[in-house]
N, C-alpha and C. Protein backbone atom coordinates (compact mmCIF):
# COMPACT_ATOMS: atom_id res chain seq x y z
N UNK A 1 7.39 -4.19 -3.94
CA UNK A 1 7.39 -4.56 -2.55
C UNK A 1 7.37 -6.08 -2.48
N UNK A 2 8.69 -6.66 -2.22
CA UNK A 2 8.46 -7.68 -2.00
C UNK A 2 7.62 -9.01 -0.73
N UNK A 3 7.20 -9.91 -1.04
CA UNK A 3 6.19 -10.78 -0.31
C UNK A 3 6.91 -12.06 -0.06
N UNK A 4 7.17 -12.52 1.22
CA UNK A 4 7.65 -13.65 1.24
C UNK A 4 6.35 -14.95 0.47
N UNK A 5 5.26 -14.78 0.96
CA UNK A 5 3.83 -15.71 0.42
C UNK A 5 3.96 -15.75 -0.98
N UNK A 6 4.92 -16.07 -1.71
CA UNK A 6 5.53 -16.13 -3.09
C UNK A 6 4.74 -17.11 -4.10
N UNK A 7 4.31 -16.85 -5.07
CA UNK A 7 3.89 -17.91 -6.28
C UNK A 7 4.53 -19.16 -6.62
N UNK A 8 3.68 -20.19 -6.22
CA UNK A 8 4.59 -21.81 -5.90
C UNK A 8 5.84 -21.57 -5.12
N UNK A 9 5.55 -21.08 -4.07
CA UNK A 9 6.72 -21.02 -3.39
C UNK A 9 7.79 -20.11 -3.10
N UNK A 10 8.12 -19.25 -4.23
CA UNK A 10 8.76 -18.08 -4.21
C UNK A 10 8.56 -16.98 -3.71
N UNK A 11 9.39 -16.02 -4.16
CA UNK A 11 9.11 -14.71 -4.11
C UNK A 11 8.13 -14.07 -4.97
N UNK A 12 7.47 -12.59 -4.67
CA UNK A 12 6.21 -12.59 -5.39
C UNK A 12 6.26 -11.13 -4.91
N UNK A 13 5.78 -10.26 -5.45
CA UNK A 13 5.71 -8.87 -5.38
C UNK A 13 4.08 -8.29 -5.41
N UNK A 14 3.72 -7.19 -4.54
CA UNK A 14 3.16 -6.83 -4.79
C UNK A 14 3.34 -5.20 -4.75
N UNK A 15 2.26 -4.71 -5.77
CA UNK A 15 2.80 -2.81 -5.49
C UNK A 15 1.62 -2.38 -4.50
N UNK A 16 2.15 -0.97 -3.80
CA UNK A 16 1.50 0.14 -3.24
C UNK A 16 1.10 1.23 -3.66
N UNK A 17 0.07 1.62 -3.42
CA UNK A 17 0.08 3.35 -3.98
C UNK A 17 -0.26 3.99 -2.56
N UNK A 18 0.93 4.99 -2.25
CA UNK A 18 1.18 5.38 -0.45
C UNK A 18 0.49 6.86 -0.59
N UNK A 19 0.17 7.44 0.53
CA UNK A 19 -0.35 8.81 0.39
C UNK A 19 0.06 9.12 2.05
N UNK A 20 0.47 10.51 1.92
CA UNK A 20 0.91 10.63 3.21
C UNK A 20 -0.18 12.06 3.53
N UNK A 21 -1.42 11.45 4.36
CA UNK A 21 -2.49 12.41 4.57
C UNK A 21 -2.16 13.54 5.91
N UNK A 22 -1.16 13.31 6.10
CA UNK A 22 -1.29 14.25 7.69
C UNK A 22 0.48 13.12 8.52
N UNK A 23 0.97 14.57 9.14
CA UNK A 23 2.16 13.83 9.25
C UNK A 23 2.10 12.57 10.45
N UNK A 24 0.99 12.39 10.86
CA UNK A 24 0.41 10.98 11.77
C UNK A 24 -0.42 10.28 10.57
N UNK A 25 -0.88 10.37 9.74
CA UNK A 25 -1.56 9.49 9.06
C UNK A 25 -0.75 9.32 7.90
N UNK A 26 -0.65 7.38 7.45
CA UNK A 26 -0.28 6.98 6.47
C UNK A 26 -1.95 6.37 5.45
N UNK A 27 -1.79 6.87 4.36
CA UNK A 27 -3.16 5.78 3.83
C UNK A 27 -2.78 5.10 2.46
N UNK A 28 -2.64 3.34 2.17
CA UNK A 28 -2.33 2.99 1.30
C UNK A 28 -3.28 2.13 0.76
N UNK A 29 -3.14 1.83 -0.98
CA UNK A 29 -3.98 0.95 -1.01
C UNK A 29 -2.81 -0.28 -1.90
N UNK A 30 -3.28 -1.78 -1.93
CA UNK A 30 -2.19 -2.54 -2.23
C UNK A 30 -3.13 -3.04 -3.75
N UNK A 31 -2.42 -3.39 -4.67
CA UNK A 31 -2.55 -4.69 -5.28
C UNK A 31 -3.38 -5.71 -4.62
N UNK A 32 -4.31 -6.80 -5.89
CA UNK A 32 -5.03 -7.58 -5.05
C UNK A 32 -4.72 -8.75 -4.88
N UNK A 33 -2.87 -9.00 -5.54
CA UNK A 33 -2.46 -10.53 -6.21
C UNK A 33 -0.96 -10.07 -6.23
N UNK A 34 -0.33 -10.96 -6.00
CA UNK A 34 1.06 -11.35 -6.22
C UNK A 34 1.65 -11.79 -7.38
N UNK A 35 2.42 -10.62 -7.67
CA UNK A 35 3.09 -11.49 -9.62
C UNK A 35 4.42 -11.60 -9.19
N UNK A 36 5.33 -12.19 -10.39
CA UNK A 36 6.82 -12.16 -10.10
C UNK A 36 7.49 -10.61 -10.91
N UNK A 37 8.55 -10.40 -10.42
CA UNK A 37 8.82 -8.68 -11.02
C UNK A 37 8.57 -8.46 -12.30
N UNK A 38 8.73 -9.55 -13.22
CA UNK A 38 8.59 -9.16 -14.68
C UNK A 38 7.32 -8.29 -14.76
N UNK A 39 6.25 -8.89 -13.69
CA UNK A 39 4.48 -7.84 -14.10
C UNK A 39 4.42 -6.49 -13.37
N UNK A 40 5.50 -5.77 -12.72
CA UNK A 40 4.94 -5.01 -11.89
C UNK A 40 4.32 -3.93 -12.48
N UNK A 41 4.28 -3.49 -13.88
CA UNK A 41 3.44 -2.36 -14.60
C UNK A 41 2.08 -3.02 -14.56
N UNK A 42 1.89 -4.21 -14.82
CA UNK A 42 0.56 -5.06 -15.29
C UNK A 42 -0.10 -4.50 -13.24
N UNK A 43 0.67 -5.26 -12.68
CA UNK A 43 0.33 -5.48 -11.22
C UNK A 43 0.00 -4.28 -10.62
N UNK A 44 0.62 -3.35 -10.65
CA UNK A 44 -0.08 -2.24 -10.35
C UNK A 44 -0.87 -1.38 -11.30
N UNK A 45 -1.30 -1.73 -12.41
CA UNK A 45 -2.73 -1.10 -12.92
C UNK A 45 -3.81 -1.93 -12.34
N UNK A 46 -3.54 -2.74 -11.42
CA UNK A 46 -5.09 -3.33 -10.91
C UNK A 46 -5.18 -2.98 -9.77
N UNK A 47 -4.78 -1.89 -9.43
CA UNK A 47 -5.41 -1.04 -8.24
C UNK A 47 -6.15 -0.60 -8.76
N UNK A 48 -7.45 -0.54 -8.24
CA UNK A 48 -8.91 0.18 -8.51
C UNK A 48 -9.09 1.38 -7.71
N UNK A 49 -9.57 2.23 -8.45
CA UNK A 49 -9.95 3.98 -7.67
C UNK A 49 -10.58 3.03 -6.39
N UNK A 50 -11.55 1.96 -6.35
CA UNK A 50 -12.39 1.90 -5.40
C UNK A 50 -11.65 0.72 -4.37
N UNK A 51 -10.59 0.55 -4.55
CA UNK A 51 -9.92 -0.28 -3.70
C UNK A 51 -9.64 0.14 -2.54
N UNK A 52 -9.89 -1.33 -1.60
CA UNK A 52 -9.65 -0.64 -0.03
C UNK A 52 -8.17 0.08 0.48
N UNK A 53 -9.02 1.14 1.19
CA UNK A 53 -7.63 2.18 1.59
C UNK A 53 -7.94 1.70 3.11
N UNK A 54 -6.20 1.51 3.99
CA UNK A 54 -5.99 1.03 4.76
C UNK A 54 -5.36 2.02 5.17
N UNK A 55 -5.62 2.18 6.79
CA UNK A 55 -4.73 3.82 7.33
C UNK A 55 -3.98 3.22 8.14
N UNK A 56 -2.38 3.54 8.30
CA UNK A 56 -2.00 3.56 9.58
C UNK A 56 -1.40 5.06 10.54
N UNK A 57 -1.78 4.77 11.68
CA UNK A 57 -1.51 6.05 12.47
C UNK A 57 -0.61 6.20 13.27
N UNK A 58 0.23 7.06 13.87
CA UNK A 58 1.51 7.69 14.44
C UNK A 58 0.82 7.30 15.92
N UNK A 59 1.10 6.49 16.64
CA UNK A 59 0.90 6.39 18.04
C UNK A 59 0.89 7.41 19.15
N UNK A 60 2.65 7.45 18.86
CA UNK A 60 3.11 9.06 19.42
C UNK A 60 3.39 9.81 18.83
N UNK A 61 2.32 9.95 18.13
CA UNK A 61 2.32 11.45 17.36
C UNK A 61 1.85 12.98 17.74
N UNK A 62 2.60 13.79 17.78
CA UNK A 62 1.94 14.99 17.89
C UNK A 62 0.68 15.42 17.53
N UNK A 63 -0.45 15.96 18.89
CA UNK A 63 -1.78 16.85 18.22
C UNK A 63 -1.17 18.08 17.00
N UNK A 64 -2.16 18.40 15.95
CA UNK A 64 -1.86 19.24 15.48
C UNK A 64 -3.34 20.37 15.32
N UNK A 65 -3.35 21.55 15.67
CA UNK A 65 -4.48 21.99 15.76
C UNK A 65 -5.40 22.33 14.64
N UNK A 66 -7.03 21.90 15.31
CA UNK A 66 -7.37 21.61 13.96
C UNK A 66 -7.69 22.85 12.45
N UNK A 67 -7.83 22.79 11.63
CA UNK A 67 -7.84 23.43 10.95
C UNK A 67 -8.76 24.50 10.46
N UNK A 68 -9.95 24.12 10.92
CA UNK A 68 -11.16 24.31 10.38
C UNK A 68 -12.14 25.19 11.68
């Protein structure tokens, strides 16, 4: 995923790990640093199990009834 906020200036990548929890909910968590493409295996093993997960939600999204 590229980042315009690039290393000295450049381009600079960071990875995602996406999860699609519910067809209104997105939840991702990012990388904590910007490398250039050569690192992206390095760059994304430093997602941590405990890294912040960020949700975004479907505005107009359909109720879906609940489950439980």
């Amino acid at each position: 995923f590229p980042n315009s906020r690039g290393v000295h200036g450049g381009v600079c990548y960071r990875c995602l790990v996406i999860n699609d929890r519910h067809e209104n909910v997105l939840q991702y968590k990012e990388s904590p640093f910007c490398e250039d493409k050569n690192n992206l295996e390095y760059l994304c093993s430093q997602i941590t199990g405990d890294a912040q997960l960020y949700s975004l939600f479907r505005i107009d999204g359909v109720p879906d009834e609940c489950p439980f």
